[in-house]
C-alpha atoms as a PDB file:
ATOM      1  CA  UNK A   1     -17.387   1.904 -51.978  1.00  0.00           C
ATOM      2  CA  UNK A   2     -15.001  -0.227 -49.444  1.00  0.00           C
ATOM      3  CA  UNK A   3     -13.678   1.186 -46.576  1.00  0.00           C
ATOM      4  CA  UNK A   4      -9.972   2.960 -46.494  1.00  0.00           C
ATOM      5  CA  UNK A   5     -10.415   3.321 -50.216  1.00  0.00           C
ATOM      6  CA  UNK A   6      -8.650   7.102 -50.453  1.00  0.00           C
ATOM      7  CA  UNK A   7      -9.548  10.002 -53.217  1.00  0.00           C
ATOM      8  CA  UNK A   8     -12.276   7.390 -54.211  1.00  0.00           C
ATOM      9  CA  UNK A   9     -14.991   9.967 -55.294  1.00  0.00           C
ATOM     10  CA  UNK A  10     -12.480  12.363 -56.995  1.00  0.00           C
ATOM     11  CA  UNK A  11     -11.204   9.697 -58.792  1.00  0.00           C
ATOM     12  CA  UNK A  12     -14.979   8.040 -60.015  1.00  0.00           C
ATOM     13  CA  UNK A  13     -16.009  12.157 -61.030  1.00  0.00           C
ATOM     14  CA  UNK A  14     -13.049  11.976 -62.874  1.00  0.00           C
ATOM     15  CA  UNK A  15     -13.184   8.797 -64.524  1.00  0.00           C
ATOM     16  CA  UNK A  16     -16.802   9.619 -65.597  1.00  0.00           C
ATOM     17  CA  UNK A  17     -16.542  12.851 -66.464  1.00  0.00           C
ATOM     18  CA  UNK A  18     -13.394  11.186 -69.304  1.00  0.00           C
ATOM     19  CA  UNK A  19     -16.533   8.944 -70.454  1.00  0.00           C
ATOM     20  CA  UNK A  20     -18.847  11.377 -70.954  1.00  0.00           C
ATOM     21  CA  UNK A  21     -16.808  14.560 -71.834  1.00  0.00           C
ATOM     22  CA  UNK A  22     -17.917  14.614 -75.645  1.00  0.00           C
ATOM     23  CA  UNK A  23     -21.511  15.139 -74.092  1.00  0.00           C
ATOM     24  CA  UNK A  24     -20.757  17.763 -70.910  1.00  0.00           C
ATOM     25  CA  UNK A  25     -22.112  21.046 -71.702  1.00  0.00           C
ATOM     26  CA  UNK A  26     -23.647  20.063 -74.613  1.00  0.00           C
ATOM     27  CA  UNK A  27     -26.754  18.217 -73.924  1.00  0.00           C
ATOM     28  CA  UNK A  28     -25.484  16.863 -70.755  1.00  0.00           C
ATOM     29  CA  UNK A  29     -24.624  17.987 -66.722  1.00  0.00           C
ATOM     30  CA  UNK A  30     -23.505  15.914 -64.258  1.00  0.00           C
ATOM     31  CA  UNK A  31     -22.776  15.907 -60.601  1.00  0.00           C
ATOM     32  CA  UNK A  32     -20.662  13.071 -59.132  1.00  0.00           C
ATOM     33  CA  UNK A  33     -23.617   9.956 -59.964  1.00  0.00           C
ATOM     34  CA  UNK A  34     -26.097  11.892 -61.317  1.00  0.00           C
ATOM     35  CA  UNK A  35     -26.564  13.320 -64.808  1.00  0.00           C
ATOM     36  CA  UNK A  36     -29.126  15.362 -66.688  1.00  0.00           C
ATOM     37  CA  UNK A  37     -29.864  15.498 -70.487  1.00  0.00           C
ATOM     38  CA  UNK A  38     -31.478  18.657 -71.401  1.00  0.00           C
ATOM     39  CA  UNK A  39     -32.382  18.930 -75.033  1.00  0.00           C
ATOM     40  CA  UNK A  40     -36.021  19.570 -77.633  1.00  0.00           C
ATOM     41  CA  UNK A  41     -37.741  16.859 -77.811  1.00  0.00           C
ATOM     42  CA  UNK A  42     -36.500  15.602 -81.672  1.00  0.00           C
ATOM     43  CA  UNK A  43     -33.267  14.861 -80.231  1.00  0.00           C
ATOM     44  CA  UNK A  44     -34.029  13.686 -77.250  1.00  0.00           C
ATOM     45  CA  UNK A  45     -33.936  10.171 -78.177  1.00  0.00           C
ATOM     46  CA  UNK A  46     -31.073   9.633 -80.231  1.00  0.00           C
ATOM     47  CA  UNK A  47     -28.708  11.655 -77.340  1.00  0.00           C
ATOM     48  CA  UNK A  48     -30.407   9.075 -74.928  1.00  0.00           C
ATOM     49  CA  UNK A  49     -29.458   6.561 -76.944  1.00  0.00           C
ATOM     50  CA  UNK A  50     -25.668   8.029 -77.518  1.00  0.00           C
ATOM     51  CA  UNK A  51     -25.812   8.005 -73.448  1.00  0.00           C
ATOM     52  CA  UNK A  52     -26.805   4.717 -72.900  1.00  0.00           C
ATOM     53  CA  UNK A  53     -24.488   3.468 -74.935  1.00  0.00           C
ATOM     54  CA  UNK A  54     -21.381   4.877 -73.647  1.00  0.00           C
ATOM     55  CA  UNK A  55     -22.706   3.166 -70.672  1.00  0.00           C
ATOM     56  CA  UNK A  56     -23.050  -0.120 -72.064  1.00  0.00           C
ATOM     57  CA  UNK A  57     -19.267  -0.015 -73.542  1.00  0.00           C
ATOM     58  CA  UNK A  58     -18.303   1.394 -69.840  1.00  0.00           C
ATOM     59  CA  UNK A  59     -19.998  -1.336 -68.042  1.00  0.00           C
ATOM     60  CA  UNK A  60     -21.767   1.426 -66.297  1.00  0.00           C
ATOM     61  CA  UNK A  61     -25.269   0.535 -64.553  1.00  0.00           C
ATOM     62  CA  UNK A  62     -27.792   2.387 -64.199  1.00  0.00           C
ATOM     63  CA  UNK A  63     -31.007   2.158 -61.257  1.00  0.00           C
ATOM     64  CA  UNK A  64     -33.974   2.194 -63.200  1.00  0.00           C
ATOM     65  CA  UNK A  65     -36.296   3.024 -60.272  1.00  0.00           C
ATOM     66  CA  UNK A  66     -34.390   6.656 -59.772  1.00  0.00           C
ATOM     67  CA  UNK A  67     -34.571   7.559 -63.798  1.00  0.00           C
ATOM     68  CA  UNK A  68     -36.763   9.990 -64.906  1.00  0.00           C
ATOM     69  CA  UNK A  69     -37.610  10.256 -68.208  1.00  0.00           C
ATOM     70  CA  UNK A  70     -39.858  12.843 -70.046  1.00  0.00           C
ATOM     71  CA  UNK A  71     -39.497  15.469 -67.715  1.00  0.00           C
ATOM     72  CA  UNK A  72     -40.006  18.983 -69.536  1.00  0.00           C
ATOM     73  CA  UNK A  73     -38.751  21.079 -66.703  1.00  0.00           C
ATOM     74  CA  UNK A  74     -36.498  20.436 -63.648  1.00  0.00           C
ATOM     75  CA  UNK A  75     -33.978  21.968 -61.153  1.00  0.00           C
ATOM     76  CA  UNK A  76     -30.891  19.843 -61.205  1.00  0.00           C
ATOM     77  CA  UNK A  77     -28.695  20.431 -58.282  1.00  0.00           C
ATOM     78  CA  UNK A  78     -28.481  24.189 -58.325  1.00  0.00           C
ATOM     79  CA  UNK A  79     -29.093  24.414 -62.354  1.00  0.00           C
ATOM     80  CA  UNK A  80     -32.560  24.717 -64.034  1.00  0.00           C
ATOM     81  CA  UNK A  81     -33.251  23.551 -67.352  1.00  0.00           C
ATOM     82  CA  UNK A  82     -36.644  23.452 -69.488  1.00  0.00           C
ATOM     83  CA  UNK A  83     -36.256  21.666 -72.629  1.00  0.00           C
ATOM     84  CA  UNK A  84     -32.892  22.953 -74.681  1.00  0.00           C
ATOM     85  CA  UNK A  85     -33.059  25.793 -72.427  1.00  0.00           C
ATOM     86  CA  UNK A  86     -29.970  25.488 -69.344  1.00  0.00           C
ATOM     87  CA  UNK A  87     -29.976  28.560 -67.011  1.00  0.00           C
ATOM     88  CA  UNK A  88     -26.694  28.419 -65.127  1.00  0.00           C
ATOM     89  CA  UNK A  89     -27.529  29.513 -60.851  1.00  0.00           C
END
């Protein structure tokens, strides 16, 4: 982010958050550039997919060395999820 640029992370949590609101707090958290999609493993695909395409039509990249895929159990920030399972702190 350049220099002087004011409100610049408000305004990118908000923008993001108005992409991926459909998703928030139903398979999906997020904290400013990080998200987390917690769901059983039938789904898990397809909501990937669902995610990774609102990227693609928001011309929003992702790193692929700091995604994690797979993972069956994980603290996220301050939240803990296993599987479909969310457990707010």
């Amino acid at each position: 982010m350049p220099f002087g640029v004011k409100n610049g992370l408000p305004t990118f949590q908000r923008a993001i958050n108005k992409v991926f609101r459909e998703y928030l707090n139903q398979f999906m958290k997020m904290c400013l550039d990080d998200f987390t999609i917690y769901n059983d493993m039938e789904s898990h695909l397809m909501k990937l997919r669902l995610c990774f395409q609102k990227c693609g039509e928001y011309k929003i990249s992702l790193n692929p060395k700091k995604c994690l895929y797979g993972i069956f159990k994980t603290n996220f920030r301050v939240h803990s999820f296993q599987g479909k399972k969310y457990t707010k702190p």
